[in-house]
PDB file of N, CA and C in Angstrom:
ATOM      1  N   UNK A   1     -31.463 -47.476 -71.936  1.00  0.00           N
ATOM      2  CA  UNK A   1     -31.774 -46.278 -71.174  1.00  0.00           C
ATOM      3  C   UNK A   1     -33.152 -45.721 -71.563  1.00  0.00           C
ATOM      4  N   UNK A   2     -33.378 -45.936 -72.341  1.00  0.00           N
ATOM      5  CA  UNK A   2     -34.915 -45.739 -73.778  1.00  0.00           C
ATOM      6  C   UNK A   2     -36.051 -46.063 -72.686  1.00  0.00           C
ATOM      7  N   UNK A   3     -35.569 -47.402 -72.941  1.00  0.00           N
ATOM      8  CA  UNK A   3     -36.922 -48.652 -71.810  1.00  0.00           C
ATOM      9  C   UNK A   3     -37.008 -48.215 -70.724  1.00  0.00           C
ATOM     10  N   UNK A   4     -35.817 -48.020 -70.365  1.00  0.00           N
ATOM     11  CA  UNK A   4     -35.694 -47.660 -68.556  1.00  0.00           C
ATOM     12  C   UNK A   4     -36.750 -46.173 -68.139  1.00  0.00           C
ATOM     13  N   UNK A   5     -36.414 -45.240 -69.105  1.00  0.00           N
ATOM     14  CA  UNK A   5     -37.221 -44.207 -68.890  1.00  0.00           C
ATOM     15  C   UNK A   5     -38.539 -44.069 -69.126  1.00  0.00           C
ATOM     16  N   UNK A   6     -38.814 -44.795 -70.214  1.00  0.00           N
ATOM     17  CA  UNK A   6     -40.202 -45.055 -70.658  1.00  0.00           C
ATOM     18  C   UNK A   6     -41.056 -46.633 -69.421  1.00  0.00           C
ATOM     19  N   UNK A   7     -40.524 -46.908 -68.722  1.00  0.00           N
ATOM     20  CA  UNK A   7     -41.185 -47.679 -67.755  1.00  0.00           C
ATOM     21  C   UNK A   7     -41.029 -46.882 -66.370  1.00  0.00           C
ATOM     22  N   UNK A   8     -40.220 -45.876 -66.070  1.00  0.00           N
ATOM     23  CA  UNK A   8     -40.348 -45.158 -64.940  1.00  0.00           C
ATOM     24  C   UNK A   8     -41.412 -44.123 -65.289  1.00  0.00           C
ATOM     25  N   UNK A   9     -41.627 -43.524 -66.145  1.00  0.00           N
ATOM     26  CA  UNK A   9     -43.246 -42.880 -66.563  1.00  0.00           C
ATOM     27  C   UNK A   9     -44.061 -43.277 -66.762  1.00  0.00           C
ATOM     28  N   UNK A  10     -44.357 -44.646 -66.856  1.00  0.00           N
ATOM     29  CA  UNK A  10     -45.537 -45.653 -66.594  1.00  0.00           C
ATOM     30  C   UNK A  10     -45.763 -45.733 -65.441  1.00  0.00           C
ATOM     31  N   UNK A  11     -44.797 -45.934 -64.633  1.00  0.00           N
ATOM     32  CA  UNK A  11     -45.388 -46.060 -63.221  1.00  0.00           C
ATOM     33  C   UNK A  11     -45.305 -45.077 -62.459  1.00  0.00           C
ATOM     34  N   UNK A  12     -44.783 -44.226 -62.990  1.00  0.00           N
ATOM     35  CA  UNK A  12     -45.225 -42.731 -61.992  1.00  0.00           C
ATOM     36  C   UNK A  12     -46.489 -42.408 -62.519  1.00  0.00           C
ATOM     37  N   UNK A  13     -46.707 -42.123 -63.578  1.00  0.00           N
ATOM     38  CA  UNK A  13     -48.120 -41.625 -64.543  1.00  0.00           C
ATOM     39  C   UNK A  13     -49.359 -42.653 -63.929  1.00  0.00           C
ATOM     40  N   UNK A  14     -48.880 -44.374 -63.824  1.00  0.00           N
ATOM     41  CA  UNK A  14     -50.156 -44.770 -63.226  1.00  0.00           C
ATOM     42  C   UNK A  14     -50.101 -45.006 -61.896  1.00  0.00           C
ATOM     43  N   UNK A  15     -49.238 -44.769 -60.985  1.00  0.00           N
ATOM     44  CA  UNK A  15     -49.069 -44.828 -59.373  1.00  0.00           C
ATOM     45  C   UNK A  15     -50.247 -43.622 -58.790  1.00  0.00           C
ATOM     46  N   UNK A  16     -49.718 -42.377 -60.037  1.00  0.00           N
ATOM     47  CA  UNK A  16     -50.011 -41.292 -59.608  1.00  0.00           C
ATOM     48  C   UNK A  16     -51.974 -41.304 -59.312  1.00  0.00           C
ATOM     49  N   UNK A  17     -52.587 -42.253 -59.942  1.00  0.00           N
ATOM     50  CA  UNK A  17     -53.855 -42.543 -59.393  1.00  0.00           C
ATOM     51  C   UNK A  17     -54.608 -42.885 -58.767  1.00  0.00           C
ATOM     52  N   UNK A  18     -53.457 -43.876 -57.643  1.00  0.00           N
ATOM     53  CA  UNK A  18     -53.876 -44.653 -56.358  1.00  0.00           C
ATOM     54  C   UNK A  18     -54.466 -43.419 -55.550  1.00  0.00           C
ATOM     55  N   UNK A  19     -53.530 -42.285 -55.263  1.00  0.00           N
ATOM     56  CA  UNK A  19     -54.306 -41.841 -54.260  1.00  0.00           C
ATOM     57  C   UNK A  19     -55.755 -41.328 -54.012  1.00  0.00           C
ATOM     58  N   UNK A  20     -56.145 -40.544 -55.515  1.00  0.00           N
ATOM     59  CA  UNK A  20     -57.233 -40.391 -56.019  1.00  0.00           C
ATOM     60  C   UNK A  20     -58.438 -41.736 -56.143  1.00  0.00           C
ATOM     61  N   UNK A  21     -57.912 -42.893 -56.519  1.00  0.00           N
ATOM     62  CA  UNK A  21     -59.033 -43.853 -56.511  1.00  0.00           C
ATOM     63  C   UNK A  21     -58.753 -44.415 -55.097  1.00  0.00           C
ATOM     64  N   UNK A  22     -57.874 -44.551 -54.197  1.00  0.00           N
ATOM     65  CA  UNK A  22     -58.747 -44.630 -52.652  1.00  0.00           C
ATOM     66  C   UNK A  22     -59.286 -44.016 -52.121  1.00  0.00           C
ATOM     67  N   UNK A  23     -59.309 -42.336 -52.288  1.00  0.00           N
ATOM     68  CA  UNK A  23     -60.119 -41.470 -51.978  1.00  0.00           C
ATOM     69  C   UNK A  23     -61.629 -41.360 -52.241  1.00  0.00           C
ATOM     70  N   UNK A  24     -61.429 -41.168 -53.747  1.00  0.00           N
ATOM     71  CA  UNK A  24     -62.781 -41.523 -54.243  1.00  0.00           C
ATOM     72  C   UNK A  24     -64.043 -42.993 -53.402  1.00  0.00           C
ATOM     73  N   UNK A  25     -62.820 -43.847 -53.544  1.00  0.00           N
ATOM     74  CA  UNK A  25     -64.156 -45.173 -52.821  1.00  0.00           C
ATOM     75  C   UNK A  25     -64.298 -45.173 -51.419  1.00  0.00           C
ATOM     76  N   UNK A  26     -63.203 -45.011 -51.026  1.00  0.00           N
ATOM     77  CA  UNK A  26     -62.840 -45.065 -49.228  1.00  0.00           C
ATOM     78  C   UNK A  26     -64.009 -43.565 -48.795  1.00  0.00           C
ATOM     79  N   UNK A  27     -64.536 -42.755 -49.932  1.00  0.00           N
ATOM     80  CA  UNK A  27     -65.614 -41.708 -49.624  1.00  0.00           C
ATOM     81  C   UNK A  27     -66.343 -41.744 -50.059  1.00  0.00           C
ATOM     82  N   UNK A  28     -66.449 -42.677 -51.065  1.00  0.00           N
ATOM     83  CA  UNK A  28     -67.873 -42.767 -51.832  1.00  0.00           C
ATOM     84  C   UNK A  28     -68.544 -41.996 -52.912  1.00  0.00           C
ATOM     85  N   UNK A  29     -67.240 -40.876 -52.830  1.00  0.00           N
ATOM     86  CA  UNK A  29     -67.489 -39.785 -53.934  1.00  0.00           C
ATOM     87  C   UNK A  29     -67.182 -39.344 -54.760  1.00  0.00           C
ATOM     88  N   UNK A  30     -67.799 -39.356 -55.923  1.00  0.00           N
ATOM     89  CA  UNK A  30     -66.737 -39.218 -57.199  1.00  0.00           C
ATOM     90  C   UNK A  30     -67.424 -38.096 -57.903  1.00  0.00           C
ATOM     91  N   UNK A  31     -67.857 -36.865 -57.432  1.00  0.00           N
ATOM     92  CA  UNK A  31     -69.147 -35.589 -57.680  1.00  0.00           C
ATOM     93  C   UNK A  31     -68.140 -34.728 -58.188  1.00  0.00           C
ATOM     94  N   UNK A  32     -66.784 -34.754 -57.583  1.00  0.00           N
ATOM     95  CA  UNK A  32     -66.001 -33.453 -58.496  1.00  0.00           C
ATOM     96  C   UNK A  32     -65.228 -34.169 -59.835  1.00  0.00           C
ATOM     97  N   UNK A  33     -65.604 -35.213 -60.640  1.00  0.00           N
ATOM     98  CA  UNK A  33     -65.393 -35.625 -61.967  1.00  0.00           C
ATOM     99  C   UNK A  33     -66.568 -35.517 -62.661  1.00  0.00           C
ATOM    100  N   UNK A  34     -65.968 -34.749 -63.660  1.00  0.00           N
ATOM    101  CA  UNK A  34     -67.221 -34.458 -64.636  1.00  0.00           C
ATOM    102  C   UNK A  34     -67.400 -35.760 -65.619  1.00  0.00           C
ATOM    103  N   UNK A  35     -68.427 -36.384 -65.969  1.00  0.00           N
ATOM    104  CA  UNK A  35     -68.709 -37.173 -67.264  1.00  0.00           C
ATOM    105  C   UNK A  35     -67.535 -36.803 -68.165  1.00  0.00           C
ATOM    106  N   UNK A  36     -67.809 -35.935 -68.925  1.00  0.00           N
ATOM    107  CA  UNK A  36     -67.050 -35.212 -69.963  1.00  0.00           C
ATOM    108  C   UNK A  36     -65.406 -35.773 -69.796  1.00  0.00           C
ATOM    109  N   UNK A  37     -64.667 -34.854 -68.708  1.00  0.00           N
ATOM    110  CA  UNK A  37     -63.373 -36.400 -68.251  1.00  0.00           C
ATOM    111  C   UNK A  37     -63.384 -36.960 -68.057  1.00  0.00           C
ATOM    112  N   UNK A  38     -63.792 -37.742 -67.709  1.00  0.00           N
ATOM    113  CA  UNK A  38     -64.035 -39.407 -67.486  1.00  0.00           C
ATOM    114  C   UNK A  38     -63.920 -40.397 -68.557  1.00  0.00           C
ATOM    115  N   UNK A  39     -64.778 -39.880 -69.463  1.00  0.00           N
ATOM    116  CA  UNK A  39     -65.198 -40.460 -71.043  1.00  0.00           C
ATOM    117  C   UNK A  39     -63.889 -40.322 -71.725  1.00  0.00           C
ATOM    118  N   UNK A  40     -63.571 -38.425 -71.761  1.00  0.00           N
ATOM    119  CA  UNK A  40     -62.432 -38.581 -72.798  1.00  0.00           C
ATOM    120  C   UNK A  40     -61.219 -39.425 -72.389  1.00  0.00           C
ATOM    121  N   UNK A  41     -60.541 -38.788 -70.976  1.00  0.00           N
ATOM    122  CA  UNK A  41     -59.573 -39.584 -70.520  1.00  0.00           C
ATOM    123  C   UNK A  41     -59.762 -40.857 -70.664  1.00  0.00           C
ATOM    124  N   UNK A  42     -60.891 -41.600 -70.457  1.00  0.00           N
ATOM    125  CA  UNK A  42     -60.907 -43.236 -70.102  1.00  0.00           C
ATOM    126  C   UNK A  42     -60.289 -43.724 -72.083  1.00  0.00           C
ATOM    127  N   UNK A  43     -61.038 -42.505 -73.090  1.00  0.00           N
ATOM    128  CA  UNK A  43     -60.801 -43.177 -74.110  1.00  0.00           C
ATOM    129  C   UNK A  43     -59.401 -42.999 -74.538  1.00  0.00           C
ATOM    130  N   UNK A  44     -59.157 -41.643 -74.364  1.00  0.00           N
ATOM    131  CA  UNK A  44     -57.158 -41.502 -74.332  1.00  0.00           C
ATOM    132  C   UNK A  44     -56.683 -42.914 -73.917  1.00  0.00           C
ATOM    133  N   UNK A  45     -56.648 -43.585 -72.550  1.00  0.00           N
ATOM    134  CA  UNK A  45     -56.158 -44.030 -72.272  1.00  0.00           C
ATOM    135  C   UNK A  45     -56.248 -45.496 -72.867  1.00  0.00           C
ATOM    136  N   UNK A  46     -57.540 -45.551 -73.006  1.00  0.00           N
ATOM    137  CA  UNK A  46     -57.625 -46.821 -74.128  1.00  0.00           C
ATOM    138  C   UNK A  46     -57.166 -46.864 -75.155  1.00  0.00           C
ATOM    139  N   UNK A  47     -57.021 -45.837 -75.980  1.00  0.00           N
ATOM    140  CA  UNK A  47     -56.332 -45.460 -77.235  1.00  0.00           C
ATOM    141  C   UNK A  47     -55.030 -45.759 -76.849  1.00  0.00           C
ATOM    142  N   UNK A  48     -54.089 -45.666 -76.206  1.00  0.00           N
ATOM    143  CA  UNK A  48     -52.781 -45.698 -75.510  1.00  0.00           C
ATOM    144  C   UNK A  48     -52.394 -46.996 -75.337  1.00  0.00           C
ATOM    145  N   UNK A  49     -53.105 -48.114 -74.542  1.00  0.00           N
ATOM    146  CA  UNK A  49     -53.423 -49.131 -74.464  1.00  0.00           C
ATOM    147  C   UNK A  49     -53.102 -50.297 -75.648  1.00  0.00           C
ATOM    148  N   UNK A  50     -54.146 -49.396 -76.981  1.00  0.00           N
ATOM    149  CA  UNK A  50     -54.115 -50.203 -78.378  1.00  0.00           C
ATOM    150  C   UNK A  50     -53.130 -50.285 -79.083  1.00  0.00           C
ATOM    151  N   UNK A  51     -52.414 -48.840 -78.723  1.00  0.00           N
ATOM    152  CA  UNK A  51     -51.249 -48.067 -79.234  1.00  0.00           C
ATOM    153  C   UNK A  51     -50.266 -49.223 -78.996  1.00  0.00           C
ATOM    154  N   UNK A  52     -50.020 -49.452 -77.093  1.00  0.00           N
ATOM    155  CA  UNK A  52     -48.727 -50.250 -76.898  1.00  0.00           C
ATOM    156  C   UNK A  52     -49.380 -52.110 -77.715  1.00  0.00           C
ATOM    157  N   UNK A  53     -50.123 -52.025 -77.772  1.00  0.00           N
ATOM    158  CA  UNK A  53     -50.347 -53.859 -78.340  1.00  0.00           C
ATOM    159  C   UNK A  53     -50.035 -53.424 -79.672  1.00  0.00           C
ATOM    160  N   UNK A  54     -50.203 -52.703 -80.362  1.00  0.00           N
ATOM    161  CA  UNK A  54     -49.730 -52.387 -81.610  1.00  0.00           C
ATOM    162  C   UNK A  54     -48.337 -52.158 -81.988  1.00  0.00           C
ATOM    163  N   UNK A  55     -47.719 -51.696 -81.414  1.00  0.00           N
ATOM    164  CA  UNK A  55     -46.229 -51.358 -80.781  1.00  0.00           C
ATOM    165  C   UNK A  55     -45.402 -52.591 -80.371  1.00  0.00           C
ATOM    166  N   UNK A  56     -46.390 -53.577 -79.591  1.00  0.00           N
ATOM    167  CA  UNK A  56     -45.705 -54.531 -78.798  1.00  0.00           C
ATOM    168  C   UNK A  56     -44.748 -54.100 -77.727  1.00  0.00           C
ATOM    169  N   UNK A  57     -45.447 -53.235 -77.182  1.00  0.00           N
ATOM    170  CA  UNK A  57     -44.540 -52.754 -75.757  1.00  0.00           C
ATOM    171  C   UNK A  57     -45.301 -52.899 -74.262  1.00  0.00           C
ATOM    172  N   UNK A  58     -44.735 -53.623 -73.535  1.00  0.00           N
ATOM    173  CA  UNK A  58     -45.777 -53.809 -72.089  1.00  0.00           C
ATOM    174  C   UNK A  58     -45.724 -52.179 -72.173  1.00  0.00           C
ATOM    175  N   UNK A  59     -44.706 -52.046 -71.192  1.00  0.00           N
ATOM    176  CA  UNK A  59     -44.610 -50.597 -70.585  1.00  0.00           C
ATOM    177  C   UNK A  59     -46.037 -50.072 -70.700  1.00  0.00           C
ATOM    178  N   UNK A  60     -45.897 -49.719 -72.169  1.00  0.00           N
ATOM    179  CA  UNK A  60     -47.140 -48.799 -72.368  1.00  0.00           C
ATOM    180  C   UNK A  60     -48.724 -49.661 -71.910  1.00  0.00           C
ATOM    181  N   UNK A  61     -48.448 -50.840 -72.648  1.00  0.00           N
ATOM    182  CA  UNK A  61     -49.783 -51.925 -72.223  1.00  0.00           C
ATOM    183  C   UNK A  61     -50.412 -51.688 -70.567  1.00  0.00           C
ATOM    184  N   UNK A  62     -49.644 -52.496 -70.241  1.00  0.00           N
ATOM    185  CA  UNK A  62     -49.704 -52.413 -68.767  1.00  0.00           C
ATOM    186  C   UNK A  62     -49.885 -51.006 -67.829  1.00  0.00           C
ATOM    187  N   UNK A  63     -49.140 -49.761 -68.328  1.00  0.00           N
ATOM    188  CA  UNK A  63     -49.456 -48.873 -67.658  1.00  0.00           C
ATOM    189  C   UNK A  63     -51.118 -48.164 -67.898  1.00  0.00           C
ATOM    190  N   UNK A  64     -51.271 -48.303 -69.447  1.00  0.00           N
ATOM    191  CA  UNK A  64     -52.158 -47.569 -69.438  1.00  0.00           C
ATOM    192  C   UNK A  64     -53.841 -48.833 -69.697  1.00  0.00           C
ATOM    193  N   UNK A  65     -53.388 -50.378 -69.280  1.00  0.00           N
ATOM    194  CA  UNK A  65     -54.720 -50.969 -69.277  1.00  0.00           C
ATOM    195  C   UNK A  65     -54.780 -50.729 -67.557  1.00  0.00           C
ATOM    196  N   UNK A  66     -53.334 -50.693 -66.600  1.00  0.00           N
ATOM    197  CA  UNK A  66     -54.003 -50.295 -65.118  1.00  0.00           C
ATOM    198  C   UNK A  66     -54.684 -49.032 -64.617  1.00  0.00           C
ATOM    199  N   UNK A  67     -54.207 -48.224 -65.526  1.00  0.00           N
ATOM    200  CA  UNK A  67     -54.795 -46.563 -65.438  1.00  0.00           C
ATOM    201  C   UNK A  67     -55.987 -46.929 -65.573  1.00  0.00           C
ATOM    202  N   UNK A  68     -56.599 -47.680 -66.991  1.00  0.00           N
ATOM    203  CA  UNK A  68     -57.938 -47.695 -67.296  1.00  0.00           C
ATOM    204  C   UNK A  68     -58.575 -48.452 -66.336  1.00  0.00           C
ATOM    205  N   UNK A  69     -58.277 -49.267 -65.766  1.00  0.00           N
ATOM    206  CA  UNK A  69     -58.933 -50.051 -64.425  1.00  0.00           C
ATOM    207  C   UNK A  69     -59.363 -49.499 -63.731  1.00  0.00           C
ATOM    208  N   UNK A  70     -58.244 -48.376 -62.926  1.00  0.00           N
ATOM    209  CA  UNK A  70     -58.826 -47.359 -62.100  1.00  0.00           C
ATOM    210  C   UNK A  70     -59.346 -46.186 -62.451  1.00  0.00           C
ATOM    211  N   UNK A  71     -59.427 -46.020 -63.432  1.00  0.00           N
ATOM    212  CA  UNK A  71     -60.658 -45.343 -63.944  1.00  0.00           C
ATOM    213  C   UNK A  71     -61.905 -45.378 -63.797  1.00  0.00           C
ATOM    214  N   UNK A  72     -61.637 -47.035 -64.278  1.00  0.00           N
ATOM    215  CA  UNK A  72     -63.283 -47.716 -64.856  1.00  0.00           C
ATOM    216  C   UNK A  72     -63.333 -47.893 -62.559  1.00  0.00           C
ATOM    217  N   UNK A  73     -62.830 -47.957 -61.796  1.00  0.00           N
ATOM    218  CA  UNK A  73     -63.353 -47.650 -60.478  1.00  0.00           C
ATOM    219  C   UNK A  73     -63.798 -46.689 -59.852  1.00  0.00           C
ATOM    220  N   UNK A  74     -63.677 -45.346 -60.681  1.00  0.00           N
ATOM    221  CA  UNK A  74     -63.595 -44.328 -60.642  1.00  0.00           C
ATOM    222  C   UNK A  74     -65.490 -43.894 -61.263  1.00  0.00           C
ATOM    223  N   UNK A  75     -65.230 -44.380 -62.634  1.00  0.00           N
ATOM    224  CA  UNK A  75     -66.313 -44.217 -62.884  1.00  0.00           C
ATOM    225  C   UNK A  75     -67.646 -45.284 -62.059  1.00  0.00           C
ATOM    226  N   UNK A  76     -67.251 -46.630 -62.016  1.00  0.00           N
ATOM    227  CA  UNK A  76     -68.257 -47.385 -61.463  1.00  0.00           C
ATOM    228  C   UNK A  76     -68.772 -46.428 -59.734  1.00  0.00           C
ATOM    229  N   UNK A  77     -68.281 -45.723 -58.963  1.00  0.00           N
ATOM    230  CA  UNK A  77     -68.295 -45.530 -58.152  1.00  0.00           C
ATOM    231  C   UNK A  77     -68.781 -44.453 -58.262  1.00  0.00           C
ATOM    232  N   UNK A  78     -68.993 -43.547 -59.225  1.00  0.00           N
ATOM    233  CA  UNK A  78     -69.560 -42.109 -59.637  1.00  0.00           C
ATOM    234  C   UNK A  78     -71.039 -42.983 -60.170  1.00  0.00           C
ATOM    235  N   UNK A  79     -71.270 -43.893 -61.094  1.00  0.00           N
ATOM    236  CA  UNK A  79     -72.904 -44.628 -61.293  1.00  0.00           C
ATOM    237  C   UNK A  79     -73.861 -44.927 -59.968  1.00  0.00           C
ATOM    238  N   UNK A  80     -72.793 -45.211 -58.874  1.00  0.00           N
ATOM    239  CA  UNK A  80     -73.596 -46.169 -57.909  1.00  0.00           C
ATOM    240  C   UNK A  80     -73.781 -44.785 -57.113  1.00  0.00           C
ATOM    241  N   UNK A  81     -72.796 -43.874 -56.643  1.00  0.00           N
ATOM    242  CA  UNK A  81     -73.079 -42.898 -55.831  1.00  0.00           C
ATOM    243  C   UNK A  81     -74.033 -41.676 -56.615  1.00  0.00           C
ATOM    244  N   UNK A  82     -74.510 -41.451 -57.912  1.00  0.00           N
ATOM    245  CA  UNK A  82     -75.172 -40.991 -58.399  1.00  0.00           C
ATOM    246  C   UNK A  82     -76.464 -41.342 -58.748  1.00  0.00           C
ATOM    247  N   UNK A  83     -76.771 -43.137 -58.814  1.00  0.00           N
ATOM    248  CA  UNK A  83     -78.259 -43.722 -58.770  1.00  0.00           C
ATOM    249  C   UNK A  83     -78.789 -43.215 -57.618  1.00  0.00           C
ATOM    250  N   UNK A  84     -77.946 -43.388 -56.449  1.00  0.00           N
ATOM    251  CA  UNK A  84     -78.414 -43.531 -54.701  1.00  0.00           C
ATOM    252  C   UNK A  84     -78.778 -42.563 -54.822  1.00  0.00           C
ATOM    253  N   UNK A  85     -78.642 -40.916 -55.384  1.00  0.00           N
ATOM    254  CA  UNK A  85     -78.894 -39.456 -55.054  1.00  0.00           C
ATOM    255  C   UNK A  85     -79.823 -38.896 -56.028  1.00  0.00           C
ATOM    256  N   UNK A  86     -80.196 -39.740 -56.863  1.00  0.00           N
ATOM    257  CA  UNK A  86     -81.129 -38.894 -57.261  1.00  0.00           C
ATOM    258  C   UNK A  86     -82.742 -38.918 -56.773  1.00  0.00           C
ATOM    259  N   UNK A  87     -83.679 -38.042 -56.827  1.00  0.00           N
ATOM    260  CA  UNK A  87     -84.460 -37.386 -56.283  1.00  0.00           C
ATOM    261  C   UNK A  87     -85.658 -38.883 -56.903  1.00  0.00           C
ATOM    262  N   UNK A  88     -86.559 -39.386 -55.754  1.00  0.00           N
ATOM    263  CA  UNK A  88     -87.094 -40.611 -56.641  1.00  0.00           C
ATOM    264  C   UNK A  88     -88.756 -39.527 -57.180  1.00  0.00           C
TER     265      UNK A  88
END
């Protein structure tokens, strides 16, 4: 029952980002994330990540190396839409 609950909050916790990272690319805009979250969260979540390989637990692995994926889309898409805008 342990596992069971701890893998239904993996995938609610990382589902819960799809909608936000199709938004973000499907608009091209990623201007209301600050650096500052981006960085910390991306490293939380990496920390989390190390945590479950240390642990030896997918659940955690898997939820929080896909979080960091869409992150790292999150951020790649805030570099490219922020080179294009700045003032040459």
């Amino acid at each position: 029952m342990i596992t069971a609950l701890g893998v239904l909050a993996a995938v609610l916790t990382t589902v819960s980002w799809l909608p936000q990272v199709r938004r973000t690319v499907s608009t091209r805009s990623a201007r209301d994330f600050s650096w500052a979250y981006l960085l910390v969260l991306s490293g939380g979540v990496g920390c989390w990540a190390a945590y479950g390989v240390a642990r030896d637990d997918l659940a955690i692995i898997l939820a929080n190396t896909l979080t960091l994926a869409m992150l790292l889309a999150i951020v790649a898409t805030k570099v490219v839409t922020e080179r294009g805008s700045r003032p040459a």
